[in-house]
Protein backbone atom coordinates (compact mmCIF):
# COMPACT_ATOMS: atom_id res chain seq x y z
CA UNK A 1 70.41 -3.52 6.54
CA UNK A 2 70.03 0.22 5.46
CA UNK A 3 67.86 2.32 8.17
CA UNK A 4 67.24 6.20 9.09
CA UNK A 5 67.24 7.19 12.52
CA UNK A 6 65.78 9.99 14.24
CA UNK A 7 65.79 11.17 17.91
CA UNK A 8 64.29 14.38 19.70
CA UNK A 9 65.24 14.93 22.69
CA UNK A 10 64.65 17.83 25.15
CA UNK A 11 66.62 18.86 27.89
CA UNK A 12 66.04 21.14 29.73
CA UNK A 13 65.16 24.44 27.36
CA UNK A 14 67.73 23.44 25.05
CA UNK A 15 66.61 21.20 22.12
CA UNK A 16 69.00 18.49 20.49
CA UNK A 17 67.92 16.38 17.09
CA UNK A 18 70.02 13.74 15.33
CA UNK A 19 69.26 12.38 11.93
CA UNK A 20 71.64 9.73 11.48
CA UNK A 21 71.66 7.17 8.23
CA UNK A 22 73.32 4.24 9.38
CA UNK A 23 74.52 0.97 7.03
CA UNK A 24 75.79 -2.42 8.42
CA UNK A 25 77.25 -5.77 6.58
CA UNK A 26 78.48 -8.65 8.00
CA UNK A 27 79.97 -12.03 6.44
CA UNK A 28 80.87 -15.03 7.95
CA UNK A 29 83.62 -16.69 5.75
CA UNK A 30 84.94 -20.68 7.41
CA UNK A 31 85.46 -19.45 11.57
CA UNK A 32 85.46 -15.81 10.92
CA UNK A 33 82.67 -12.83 11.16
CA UNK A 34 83.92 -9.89 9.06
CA UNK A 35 82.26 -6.34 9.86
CA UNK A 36 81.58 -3.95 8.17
CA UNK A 37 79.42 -0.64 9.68
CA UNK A 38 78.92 3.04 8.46
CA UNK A 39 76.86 5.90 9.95
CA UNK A 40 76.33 9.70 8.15
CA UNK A 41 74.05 11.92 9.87
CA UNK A 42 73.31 15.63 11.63
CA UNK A 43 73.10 16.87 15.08
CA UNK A 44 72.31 20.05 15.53
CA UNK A 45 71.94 21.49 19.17
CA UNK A 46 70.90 24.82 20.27
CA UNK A 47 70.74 25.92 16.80
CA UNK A 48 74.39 24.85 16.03
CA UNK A 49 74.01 22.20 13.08
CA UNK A 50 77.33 19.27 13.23
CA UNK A 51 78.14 17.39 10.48
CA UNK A 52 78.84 13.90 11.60
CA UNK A 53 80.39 10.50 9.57
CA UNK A 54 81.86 7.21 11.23
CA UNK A 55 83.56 3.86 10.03
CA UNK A 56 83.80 0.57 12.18
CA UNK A 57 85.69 -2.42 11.10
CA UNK A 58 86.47 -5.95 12.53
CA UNK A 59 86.30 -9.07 12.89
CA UNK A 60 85.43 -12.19 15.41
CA UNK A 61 87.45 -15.25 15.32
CA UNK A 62 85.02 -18.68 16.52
CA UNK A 63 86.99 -20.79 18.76
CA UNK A 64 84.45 -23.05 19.79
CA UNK A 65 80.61 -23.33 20.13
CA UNK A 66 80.88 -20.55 22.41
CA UNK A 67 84.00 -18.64 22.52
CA UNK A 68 85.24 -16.52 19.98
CA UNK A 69 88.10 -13.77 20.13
CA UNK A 70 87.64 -10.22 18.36
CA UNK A 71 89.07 -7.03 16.92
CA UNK A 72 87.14 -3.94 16.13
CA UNK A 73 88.24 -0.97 14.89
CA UNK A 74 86.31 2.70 14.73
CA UNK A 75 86.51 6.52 14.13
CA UNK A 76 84.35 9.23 13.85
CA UNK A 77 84.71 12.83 12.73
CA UNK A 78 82.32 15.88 13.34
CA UNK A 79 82.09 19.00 12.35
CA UNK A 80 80.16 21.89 12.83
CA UNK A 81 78.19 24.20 10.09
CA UNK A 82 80.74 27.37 10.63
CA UNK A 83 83.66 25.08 9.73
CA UNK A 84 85.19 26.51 12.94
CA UNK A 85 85.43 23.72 14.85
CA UNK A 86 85.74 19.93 14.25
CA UNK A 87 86.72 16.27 16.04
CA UNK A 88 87.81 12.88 15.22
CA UNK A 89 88.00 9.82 17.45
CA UNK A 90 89.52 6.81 17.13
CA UNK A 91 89.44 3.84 18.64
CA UNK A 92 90.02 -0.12 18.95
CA UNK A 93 89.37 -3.18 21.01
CA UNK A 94 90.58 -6.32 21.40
CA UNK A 95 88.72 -9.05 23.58
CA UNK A 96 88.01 -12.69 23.57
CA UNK A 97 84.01 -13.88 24.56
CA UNK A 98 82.23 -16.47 26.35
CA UNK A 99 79.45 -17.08 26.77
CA UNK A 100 78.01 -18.88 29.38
C-alpha cells in the first residue's frame, strides 16, 4: 500500500505541517508475518523545514489461533534544512500476543 499523508495543525500561533510518504509490505510465509515499513517526509515548524526518513522491520511468529510472539525493529533520522542539527532513534520490541 503506497499513500501520502498530510496534517495541519495549529497550535497556538505557531503553525506545524508534515508531508509524510509512507510504504508498507507484509508477507506471511508457513507461521510467520514478515514486515516490512518505510516513511520519507517533511515537517517544518515555525518556519524551520526537517528532513525526516524511517525504517521498521519484524516479524510475528503464530503460535496458535490466537497467540503469536513478535520482534520489531525501527529507526528514524531527522534533520533540519540548515544542516545544523540532526537525530536518530532507534528502537526494538519484543512481546508475545493474545488475544482474547
Amino acid at each position: 500500500m503506497i499513500r501520502q499523508l498530510v496534517i495541519l495543525l495549529q497550535v497556538q500561533d505557531l503553525t506545524t505541517r508534515k508531508k509524510v510518504n509512507t510504504i508498507g509490505l507484509t508477507s506471511t510465509v508457513g507461521k510467520i508475518k514478515y514486515m516490512a515499513h518505510y516513511l520519507d517526509g517533511e515537517l517544518t515548524t515555525g518556519g524551520v523545514a526537517r528532513d525526516q526518513s524511517g525504517l521498521k522491520l519484524g516479524a510475528e511468529y503464530i503460535l496458535s489461533k490466537r497467540t503469536s510472539a513478535y520482534a520489531l525493529y525501527g529507526q528514524q533520522e531527522g534533520q533540519n534544512s540548515a544542516r545544523t542539527a540532526d537525530n536518530k532513534d532507534k528502537g526494538y520490541a519484543i512481546g508475545m500476543r493474545h488475544s482474547f
